[in-house]
C-alpha atoms as a PDB file:
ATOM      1  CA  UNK A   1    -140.758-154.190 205.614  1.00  0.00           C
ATOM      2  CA  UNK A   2    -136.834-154.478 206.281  1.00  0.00           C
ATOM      3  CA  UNK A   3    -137.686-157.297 207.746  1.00  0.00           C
ATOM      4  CA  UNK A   4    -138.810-159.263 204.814  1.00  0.00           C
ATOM      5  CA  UNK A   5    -136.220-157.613 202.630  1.00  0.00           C
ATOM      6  CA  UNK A   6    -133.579-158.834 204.450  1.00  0.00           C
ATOM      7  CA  UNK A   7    -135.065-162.132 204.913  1.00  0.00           C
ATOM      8  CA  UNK A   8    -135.276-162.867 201.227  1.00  0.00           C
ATOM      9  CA  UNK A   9    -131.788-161.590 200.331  1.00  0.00           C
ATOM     10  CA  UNK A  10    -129.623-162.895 203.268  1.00  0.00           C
ATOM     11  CA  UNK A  11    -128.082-166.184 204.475  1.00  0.00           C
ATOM     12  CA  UNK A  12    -126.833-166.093 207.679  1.00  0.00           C
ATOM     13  CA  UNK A  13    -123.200-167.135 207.611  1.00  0.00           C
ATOM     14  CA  UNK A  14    -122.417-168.356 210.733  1.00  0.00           C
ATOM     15  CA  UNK A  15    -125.622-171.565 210.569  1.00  0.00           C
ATOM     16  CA  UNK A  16    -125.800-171.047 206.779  1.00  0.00           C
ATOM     17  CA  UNK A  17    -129.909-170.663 207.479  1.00  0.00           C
ATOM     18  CA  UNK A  18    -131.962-168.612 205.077  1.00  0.00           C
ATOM     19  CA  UNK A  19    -135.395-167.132 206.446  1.00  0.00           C
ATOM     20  CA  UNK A  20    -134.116-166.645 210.278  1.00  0.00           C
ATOM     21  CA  UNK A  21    -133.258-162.455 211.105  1.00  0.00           C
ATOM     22  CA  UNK A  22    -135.107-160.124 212.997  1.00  0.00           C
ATOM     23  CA  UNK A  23    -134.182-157.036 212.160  1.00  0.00           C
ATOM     24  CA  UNK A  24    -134.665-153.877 214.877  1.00  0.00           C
ATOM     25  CA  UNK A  25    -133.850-150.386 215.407  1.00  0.00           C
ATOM     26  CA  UNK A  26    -132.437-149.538 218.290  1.00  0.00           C
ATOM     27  CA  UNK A  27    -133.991-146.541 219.110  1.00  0.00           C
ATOM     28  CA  UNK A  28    -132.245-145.423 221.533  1.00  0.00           C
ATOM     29  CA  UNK A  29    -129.181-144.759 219.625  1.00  0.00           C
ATOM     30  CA  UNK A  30    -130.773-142.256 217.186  1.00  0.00           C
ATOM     31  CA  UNK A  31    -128.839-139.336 216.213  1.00  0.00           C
ATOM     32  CA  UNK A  32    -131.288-137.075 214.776  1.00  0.00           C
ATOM     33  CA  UNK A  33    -132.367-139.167 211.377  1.00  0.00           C
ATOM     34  CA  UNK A  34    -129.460-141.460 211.680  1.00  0.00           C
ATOM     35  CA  UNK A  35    -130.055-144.672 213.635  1.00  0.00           C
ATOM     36  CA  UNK A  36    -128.785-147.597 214.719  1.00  0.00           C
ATOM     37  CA  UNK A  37    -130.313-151.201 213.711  1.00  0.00           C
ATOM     38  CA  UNK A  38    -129.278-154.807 214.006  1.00  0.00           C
ATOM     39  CA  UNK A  39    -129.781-157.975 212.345  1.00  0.00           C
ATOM     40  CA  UNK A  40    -130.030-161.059 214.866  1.00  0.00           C
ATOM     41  CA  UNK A  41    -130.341-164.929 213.964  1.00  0.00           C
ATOM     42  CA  UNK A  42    -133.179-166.501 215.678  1.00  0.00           C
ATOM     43  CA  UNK A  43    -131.106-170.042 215.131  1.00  0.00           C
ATOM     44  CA  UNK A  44    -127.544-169.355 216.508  1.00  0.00           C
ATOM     45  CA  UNK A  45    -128.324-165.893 217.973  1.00  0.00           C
ATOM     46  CA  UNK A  46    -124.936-164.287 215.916  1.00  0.00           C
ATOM     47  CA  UNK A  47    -125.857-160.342 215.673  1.00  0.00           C
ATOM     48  CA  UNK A  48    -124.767-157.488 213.097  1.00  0.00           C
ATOM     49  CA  UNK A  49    -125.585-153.697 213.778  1.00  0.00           C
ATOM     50  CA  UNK A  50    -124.681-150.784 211.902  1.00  0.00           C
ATOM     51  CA  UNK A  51    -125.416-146.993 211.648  1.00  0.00           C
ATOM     52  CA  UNK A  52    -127.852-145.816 209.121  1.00  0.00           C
ATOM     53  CA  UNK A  53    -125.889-143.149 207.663  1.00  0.00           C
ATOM     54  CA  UNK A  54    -122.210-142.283 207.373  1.00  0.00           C
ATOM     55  CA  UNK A  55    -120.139-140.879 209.932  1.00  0.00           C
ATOM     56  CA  UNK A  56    -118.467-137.427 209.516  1.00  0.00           C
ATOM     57  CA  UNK A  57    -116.613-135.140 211.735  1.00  0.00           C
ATOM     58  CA  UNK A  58    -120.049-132.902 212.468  1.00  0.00           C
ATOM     59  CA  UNK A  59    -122.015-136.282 213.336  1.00  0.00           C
ATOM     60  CA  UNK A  60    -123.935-137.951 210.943  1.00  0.00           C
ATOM     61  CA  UNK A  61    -124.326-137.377 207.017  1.00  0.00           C
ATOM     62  CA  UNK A  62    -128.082-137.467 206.441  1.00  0.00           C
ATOM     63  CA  UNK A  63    -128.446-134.894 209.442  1.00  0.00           C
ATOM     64  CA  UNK A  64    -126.166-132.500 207.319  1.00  0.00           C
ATOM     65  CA  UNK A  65    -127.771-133.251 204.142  1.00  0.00           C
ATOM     66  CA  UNK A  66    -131.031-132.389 205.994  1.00  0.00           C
ATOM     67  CA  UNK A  67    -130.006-129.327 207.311  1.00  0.00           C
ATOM     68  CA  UNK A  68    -128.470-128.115 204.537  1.00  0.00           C
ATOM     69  CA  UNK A  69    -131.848-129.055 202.237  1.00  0.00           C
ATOM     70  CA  UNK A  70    -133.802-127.112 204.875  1.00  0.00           C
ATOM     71  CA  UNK A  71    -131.628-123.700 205.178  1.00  0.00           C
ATOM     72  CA  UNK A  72    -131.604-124.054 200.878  1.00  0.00           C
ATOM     73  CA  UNK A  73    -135.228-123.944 200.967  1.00  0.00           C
ATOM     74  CA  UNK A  74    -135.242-121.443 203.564  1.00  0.00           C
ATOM     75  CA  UNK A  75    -137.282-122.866 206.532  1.00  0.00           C
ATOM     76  CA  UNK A  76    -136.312-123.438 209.725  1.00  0.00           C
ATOM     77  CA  UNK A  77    -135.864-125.478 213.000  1.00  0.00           C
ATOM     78  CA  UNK A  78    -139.763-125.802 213.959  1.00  0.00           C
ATOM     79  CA  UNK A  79    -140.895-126.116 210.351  1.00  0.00           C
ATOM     80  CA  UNK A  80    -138.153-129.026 209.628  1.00  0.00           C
ATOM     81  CA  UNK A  81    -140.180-130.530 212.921  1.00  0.00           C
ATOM     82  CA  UNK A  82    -143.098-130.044 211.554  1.00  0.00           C
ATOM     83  CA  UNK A  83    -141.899-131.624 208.157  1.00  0.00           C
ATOM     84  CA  UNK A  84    -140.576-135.165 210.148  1.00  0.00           C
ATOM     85  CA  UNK A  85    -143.294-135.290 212.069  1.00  0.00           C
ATOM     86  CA  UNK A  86    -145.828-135.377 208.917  1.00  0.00           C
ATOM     87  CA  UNK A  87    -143.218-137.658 207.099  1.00  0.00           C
ATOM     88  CA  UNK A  88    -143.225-140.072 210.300  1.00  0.00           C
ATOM     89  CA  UNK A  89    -139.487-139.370 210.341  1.00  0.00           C
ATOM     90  CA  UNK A  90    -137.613-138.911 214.012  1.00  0.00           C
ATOM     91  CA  UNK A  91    -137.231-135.663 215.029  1.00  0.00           C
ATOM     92  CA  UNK A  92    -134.027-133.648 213.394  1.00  0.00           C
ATOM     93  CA  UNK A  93    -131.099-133.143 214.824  1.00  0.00           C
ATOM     94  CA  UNK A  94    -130.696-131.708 218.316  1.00  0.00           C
ATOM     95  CA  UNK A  95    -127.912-129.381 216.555  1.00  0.00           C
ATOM     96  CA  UNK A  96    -129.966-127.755 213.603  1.00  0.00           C
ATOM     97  CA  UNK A  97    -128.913-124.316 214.186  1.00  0.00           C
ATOM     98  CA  UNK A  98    -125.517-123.330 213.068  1.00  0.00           C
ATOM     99  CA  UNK A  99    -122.893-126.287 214.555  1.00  0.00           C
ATOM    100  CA  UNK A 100    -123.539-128.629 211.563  1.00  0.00           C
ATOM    101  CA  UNK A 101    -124.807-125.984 208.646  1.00  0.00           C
ATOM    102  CA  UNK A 102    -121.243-124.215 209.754  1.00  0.00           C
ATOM    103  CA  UNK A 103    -118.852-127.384 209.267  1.00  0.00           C
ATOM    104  CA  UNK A 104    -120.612-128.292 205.739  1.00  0.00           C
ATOM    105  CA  UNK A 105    -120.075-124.390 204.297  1.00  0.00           C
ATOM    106  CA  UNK A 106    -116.774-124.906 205.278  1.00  0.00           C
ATOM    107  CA  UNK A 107    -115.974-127.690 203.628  1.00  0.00           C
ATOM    108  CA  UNK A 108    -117.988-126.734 200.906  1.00  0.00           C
ATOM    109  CA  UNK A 109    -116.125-123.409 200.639  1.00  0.00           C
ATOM    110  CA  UNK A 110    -112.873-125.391 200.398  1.00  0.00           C
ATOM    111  CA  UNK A 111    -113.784-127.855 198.048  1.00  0.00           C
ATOM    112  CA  UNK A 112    -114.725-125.139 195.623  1.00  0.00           C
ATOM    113  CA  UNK A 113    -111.765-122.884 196.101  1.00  0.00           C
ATOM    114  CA  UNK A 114    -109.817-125.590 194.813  1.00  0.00           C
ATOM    115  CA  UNK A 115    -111.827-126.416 192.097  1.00  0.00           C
ATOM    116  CA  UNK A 116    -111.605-122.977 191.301  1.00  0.00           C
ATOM    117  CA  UNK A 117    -107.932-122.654 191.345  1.00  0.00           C
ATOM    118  CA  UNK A 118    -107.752-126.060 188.815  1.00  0.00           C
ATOM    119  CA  UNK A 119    -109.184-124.707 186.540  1.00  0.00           C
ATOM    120  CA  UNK A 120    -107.935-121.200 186.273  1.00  0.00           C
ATOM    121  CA  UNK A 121    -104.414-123.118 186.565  1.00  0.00           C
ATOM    122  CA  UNK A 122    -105.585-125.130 183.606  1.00  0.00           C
ATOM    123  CA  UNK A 123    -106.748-122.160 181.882  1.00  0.00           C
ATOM    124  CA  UNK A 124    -103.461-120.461 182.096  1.00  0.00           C
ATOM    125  CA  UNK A 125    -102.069-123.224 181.110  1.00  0.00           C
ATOM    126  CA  UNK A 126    -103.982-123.568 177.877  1.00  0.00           C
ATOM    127  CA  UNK A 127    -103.551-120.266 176.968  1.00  0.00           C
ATOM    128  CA  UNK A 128    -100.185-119.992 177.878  1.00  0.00           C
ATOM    129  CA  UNK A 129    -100.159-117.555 179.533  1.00  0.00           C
ATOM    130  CA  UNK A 130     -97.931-119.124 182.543  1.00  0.00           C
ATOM    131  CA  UNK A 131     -94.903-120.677 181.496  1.00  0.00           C
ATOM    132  CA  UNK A 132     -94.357-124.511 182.837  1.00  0.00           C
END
């Protein structure tokens, strides 16, 4: 199905040929539900790859994001497998337990503190209760 999406939508800019990727997954490279895949010319063999998901400092986004969904909803590791598994999905992350659910809550924490202090600053502020 990428396949033919890409197909329609791309020129190849190296032999300015419409019509001529293959696009894979190298599955190999998977990071939980992040993945690598590459789009090849079958004409002048010139090759693009990228990851599937974003990059951040606890691996991959969508592996967060999942984590995060599952822990919100309350299930677990072997129910998230079970949950892939039905969705034809690759397995989730090797790290589900705490190492990536642990990064995000921090972050998350700090992000809202922040907020937080905005807009009791702007509050203040409005009020007048602080001087400038």
């Amino acid at each position: 199905m990428l396949n033919d999406i890409f197909n329609n939508i791309a020129k190849c800019r190296y032999c300015d040929r419409s019509f001529c990727f293959d696009v894979t997954e190298n599955k190999s490279s998977r990071k939980g539900l992040a993945s690598s895949i590459s789009a090849t010319c079958k004409y002048c063999g010139s090759s693009h790859g990228s990851m599937t998901s974003n990059s951040v400092p606890a691996g991959y986004e969508v592996n967060l994001r999942f984590v995060y969904g599952m822990r919100c909803i309350g299930i677990g590791k072997s129910a998230a497998q079970t949950f892939c598994a039905l969705m034809n999905l690759p397995p989730p992350p090797a790290k589900f337990e705490k190492d990536c659910i642990r990064q995000f809550l921090m972050r998350w924490k700090l992000l809202h503190h922040v907020q937080w202090l905005a807009a009791l600053m702007k509050l203040l502020l409005q009020t007048k209760t602080i001087r400038t």
